[in-house]
Every structure is written in C-alpha cells, then in structure tokens.
N, C-alpha and C. Protein backbone atom coordinates (compact mmCIF):
# COMPACT_ATOMS: atom_id res chain seq x y z
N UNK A 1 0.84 -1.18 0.00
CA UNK A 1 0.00 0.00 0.00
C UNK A 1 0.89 1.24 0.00
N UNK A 2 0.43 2.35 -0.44
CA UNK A 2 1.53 3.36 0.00
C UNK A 2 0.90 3.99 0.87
N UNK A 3 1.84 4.74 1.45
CA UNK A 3 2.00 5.81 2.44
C UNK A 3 2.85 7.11 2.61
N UNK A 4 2.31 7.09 3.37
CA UNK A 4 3.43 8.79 3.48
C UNK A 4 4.13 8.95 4.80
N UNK A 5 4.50 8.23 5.71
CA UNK A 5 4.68 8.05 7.06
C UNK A 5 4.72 6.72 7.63
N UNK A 6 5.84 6.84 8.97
CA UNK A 6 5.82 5.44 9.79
C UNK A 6 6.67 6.09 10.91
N UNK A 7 6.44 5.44 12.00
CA UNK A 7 7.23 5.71 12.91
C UNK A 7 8.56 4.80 13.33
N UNK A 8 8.31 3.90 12.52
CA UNK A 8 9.22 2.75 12.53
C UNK A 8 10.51 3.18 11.74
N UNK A 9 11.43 3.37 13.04
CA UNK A 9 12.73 3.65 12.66
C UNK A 9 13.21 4.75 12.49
N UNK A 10 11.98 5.91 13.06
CA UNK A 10 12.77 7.43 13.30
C UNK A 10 13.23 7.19 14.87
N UNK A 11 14.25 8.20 14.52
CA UNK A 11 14.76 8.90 15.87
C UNK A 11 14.91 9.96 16.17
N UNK A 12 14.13 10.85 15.13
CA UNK A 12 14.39 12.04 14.83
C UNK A 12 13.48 12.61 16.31
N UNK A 13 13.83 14.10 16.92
CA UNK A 13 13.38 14.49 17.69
C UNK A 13 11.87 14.73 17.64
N UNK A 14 11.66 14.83 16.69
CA UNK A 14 9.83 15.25 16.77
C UNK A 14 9.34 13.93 16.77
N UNK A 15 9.74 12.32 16.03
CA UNK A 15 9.15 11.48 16.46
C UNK A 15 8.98 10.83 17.37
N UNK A 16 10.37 11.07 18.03
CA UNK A 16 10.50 11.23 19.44
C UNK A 16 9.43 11.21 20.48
N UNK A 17 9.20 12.71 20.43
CA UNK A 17 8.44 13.74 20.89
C UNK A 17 6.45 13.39 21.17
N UNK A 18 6.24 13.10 19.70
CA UNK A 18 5.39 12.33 19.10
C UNK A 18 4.58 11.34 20.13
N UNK A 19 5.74 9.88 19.68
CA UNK A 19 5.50 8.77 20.66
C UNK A 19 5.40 8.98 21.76
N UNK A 20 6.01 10.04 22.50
CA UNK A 20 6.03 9.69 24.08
C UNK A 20 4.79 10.09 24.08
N UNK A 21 4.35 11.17 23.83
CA UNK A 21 2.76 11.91 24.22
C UNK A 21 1.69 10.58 23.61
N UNK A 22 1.99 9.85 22.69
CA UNK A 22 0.65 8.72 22.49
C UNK A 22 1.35 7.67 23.45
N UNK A 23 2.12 7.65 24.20
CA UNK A 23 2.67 6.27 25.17
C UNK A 23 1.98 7.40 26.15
N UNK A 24 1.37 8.18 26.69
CA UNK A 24 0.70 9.37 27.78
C UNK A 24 -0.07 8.93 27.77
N UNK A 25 -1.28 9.08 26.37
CA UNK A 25 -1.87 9.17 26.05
C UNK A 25 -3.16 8.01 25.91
N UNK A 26 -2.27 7.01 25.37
CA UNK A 26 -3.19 5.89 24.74
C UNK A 26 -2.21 4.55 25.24
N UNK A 27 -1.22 4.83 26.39
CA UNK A 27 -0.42 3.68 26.83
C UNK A 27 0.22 2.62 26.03
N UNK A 28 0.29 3.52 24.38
CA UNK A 28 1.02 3.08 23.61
C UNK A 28 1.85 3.97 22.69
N UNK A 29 3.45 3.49 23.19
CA UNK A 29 4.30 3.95 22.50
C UNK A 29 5.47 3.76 21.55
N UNK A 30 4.58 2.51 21.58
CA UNK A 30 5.56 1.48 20.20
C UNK A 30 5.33 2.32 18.97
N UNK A 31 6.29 2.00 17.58
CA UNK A 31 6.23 3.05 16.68
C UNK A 31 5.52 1.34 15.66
N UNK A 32 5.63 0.26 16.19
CA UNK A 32 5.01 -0.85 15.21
C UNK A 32 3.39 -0.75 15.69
N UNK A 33 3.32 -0.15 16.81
CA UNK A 33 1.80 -0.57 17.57
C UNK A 33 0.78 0.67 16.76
N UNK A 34 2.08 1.58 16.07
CA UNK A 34 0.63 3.27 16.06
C UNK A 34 -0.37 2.93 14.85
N UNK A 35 -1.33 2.78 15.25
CA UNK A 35 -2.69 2.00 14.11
C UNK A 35 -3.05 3.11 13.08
N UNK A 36 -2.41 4.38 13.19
CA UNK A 36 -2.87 4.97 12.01
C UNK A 36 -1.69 5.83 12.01
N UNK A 37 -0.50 5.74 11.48
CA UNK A 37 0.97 6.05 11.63
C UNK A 37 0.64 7.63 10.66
N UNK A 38 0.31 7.45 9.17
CA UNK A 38 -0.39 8.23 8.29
C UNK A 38 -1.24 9.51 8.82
N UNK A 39 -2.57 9.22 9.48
CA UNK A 39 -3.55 9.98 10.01
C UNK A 39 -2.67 10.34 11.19
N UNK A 40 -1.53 10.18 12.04
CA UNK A 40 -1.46 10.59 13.49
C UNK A 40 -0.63 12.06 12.84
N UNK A 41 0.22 11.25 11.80
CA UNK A 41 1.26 12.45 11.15
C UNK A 41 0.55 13.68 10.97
N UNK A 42 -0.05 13.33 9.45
CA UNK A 42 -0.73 14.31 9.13
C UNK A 42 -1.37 15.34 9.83
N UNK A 43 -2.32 15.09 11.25
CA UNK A 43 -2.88 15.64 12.22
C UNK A 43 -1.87 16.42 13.04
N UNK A 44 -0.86 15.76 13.45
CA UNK A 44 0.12 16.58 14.15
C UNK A 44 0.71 17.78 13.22
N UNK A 45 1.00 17.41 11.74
CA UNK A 45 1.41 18.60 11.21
C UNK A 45 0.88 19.48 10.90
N UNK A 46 -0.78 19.37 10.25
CA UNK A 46 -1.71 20.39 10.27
C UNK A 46 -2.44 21.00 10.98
N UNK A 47 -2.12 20.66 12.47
CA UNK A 47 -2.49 21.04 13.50
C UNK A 47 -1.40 22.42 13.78
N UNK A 48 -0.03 21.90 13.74
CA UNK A 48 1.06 22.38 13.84
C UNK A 48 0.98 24.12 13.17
N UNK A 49 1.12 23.93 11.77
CA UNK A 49 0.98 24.87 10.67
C UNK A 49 -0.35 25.78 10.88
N UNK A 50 -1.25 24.60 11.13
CA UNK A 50 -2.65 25.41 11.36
C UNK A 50 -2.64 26.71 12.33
N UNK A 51 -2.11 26.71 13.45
CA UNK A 51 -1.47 27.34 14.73
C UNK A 51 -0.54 28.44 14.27
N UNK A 52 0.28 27.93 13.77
CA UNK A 52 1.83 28.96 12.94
C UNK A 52 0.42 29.82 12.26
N UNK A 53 0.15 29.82 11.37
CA UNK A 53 -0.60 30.24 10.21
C UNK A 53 -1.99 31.77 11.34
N UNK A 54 -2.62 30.75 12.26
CA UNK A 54 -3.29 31.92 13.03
C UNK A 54 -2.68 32.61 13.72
N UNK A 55 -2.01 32.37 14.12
CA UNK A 55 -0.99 33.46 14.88
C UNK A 55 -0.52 34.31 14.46
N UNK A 56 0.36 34.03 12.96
CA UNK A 56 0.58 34.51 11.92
C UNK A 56 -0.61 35.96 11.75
N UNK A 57 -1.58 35.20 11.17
CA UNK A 57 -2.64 36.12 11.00
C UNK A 57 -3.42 36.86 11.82
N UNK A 58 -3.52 36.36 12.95
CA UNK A 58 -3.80 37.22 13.92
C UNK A 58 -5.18 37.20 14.00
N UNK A 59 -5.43 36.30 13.56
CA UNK A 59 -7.23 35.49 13.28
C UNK A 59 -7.93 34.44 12.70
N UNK A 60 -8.88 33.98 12.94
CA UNK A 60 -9.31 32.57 12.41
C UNK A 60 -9.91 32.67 11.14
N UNK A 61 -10.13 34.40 10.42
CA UNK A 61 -11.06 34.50 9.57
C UNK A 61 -10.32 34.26 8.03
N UNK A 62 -10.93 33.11 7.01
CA UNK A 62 -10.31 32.38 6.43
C UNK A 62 -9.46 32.57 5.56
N UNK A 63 -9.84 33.80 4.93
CA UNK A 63 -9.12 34.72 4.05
C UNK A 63 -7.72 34.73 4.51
N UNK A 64 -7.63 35.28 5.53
CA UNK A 64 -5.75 35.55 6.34
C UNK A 64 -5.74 34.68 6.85
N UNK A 65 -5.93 33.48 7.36
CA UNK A 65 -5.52 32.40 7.60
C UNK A 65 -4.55 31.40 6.05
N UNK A 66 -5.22 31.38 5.02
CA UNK A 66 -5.41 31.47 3.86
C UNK A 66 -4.00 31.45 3.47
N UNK A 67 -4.05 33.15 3.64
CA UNK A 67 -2.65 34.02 3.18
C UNK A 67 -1.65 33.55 4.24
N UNK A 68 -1.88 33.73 5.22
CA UNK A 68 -0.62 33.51 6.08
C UNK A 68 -0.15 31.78 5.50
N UNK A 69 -0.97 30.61 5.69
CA UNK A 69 -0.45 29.29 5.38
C UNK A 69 0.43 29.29 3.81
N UNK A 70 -0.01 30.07 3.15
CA UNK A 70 0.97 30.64 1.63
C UNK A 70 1.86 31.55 1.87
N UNK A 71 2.43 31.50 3.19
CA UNK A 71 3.28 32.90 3.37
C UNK A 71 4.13 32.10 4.50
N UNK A 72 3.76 30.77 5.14
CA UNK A 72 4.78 30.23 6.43
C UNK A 72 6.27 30.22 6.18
N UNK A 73 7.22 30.26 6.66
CA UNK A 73 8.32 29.92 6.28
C UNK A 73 8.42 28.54 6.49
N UNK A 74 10.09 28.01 7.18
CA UNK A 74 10.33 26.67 7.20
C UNK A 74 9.30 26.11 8.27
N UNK A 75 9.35 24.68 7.82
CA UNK A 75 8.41 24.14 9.28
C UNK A 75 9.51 22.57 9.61
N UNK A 76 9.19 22.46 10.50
CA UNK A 76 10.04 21.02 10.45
C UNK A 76 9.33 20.27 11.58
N UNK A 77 8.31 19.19 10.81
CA UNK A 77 7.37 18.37 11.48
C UNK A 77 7.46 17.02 11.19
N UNK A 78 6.71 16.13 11.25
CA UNK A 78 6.48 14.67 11.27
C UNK A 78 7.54 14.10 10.10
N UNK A 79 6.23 14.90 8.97
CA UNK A 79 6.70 14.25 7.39
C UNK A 79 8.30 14.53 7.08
N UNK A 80 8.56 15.82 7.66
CA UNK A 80 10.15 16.22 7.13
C UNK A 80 10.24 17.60 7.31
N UNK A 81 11.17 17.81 6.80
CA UNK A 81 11.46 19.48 7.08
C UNK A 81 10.62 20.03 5.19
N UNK A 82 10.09 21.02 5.29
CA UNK A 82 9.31 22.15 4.48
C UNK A 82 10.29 23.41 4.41
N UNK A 83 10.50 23.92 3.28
CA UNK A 83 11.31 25.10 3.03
C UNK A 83 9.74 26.00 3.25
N UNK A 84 8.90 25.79 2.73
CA UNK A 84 7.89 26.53 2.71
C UNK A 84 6.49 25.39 1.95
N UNK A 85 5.79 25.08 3.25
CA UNK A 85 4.88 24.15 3.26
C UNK A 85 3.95 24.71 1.77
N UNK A 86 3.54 25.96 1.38
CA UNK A 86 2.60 26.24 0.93
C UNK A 86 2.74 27.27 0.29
N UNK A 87 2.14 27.78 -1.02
CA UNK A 87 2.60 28.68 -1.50
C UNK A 87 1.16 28.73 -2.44
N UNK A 88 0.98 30.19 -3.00
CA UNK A 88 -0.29 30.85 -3.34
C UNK A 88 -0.83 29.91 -4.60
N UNK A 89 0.48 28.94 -5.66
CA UNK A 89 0.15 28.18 -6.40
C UNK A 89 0.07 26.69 -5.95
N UNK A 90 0.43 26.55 -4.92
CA UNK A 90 0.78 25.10 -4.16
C UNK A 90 0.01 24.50 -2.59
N UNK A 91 -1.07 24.34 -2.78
CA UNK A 91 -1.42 24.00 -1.80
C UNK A 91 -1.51 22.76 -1.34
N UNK A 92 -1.00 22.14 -1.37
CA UNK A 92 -0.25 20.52 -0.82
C UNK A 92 1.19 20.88 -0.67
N UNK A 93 1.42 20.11 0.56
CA UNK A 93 2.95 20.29 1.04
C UNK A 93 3.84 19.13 0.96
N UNK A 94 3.02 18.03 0.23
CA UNK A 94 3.73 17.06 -0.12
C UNK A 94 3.55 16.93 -1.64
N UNK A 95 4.82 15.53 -1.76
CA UNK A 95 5.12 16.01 -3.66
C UNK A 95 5.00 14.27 -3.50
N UNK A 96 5.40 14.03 -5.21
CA UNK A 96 5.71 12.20 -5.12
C UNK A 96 6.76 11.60 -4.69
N UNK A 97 7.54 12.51 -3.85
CA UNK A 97 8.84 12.11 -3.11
C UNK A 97 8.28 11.70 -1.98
N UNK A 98 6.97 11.89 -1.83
CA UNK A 98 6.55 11.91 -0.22
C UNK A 98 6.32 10.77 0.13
N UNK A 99 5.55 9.72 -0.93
CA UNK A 99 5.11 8.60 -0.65
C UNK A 99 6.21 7.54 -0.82
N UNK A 100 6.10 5.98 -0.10
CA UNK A 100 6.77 4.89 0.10
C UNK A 100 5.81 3.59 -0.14
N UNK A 101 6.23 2.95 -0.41
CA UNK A 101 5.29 1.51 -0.18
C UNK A 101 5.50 1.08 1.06
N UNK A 102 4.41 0.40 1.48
CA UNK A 102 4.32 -0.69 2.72
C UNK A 102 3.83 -1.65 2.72
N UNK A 103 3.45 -2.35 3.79
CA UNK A 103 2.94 -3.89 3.73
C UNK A 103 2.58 -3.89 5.22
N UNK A 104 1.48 -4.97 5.58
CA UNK A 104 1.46 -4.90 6.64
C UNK A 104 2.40 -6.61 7.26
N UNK A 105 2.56 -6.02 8.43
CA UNK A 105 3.89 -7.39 8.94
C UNK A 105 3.16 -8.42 9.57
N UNK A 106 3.35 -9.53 9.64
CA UNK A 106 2.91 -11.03 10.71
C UNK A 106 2.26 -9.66 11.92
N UNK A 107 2.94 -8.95 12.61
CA UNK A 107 2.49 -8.75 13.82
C UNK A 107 1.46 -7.38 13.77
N UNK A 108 1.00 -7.48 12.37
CA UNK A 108 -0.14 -5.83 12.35
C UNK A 108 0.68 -5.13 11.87
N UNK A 109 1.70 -4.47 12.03
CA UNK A 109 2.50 -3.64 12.16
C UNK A 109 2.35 -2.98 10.56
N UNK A 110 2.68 -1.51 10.37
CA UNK A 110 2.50 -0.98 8.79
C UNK A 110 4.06 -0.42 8.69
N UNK A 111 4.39 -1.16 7.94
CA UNK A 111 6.16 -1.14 7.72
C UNK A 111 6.42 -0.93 6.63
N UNK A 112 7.46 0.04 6.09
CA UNK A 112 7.63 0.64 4.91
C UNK A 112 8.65 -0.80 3.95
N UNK A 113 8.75 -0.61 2.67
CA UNK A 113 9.23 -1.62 1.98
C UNK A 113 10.38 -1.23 1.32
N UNK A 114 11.70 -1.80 1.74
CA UNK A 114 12.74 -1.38 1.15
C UNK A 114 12.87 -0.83 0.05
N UNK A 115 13.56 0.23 -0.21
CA UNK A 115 13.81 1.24 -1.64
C UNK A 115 14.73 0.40 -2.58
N UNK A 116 13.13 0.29 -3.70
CA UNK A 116 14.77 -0.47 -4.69
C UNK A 116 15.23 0.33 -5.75
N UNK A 117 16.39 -0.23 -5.87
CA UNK A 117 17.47 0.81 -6.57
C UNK A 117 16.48 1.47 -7.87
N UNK A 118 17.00 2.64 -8.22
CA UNK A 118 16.25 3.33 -9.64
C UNK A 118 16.91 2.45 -10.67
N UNK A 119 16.02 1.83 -11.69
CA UNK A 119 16.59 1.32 -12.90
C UNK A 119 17.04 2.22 -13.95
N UNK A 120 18.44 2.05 -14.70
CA UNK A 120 19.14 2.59 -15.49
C UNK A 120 18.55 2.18 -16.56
C-alpha cells in the first residue's frame, strides 16, 4: 500500500516527541503498535501549521488564515522538514517524493518496503 509516514525507525526528535505523548496518552508507544501512523502524522502537522498560520494572521477569519499558510516559512514536522509548506500556487505540502510503499507485517505492524534501486 503506499503511504506517506511510519514511525518505525525514526529517531528524529519530533518522532520522538510524538510517541512519548501517544505512550501518555493511549499507553502506547511502540512506533510498530501506532494504528494509524499516516492519520497521526498528518494531524500533528496540520495542527502544527494550522497554529503557525493563526498566529501569523492574527485570526481565524479564512481569508488571512489562507494568506498567512501561503506565506509560512520553514516548518520542520512529522513528514520532514518544508522550506515553505505552501505557496499561493501550491497548496499541498507534499510532492511524489513523499510517498513509500508498505505492507502490513505477521504482527499488524505498517512497515515501509525497502527502496529499490532506480533502474538505469
């Protein structure tokens, strides 16, 4: 299947960060156990930006909310680091670099599938 996310096998500080609050949370903080690895990402980052973006604007009203999310600078969340999540022609912050294949494992688990080499 593809995906865009796993927690399996970061160590990066925000996934870090991440897990411990759903091991708080939901007394699970395995990165094989997170049942929606995809949906937890995504939520954390547009939650994230969403926040940057009103603050930014200095209001919830949609227009400058809008503008400000086409105006964020860097962000550096779940998926990866963003030079600039969003832009007045670009409103997706992910590209086809974003996605991976997976599979699911004997134990549930949603595990990404080794990168095979680019053919020449």
């Amino acid at each position: 299947m593809v995906q865009t996310y796993s927690f399996i096998g970061k160590t990066d500080p925000v996934a870090q960060r991440v897990l411990a609050g759903l091991q708080k949370l939901t007394g699970n903080g395995d990165p094989r156990k997170v049942v929606a690895p995809v949906g937890v990402a995504h939520a954390y980052d547009l939650v994230h930006l969403l926040a940057q973006a009103i603050e930014r604007a200095k209001s919830t009203d949609r227009a400058a909310v809008r503008n400000a999310l086409e105006n964020l600078g860097p962000y550096q969340g779940l998926l990866g680091r963003f030079k600039q999540p969003f832009t007045r022609q670009r409103h997706d912050a992910l590209s086809p670099d974003s996605v991976f294949m997976a599979r699911y494992a004997a134990d549930g688990a949603i595990e990404p599938l080794p990168k095979k080499p680019a053919a020449h």
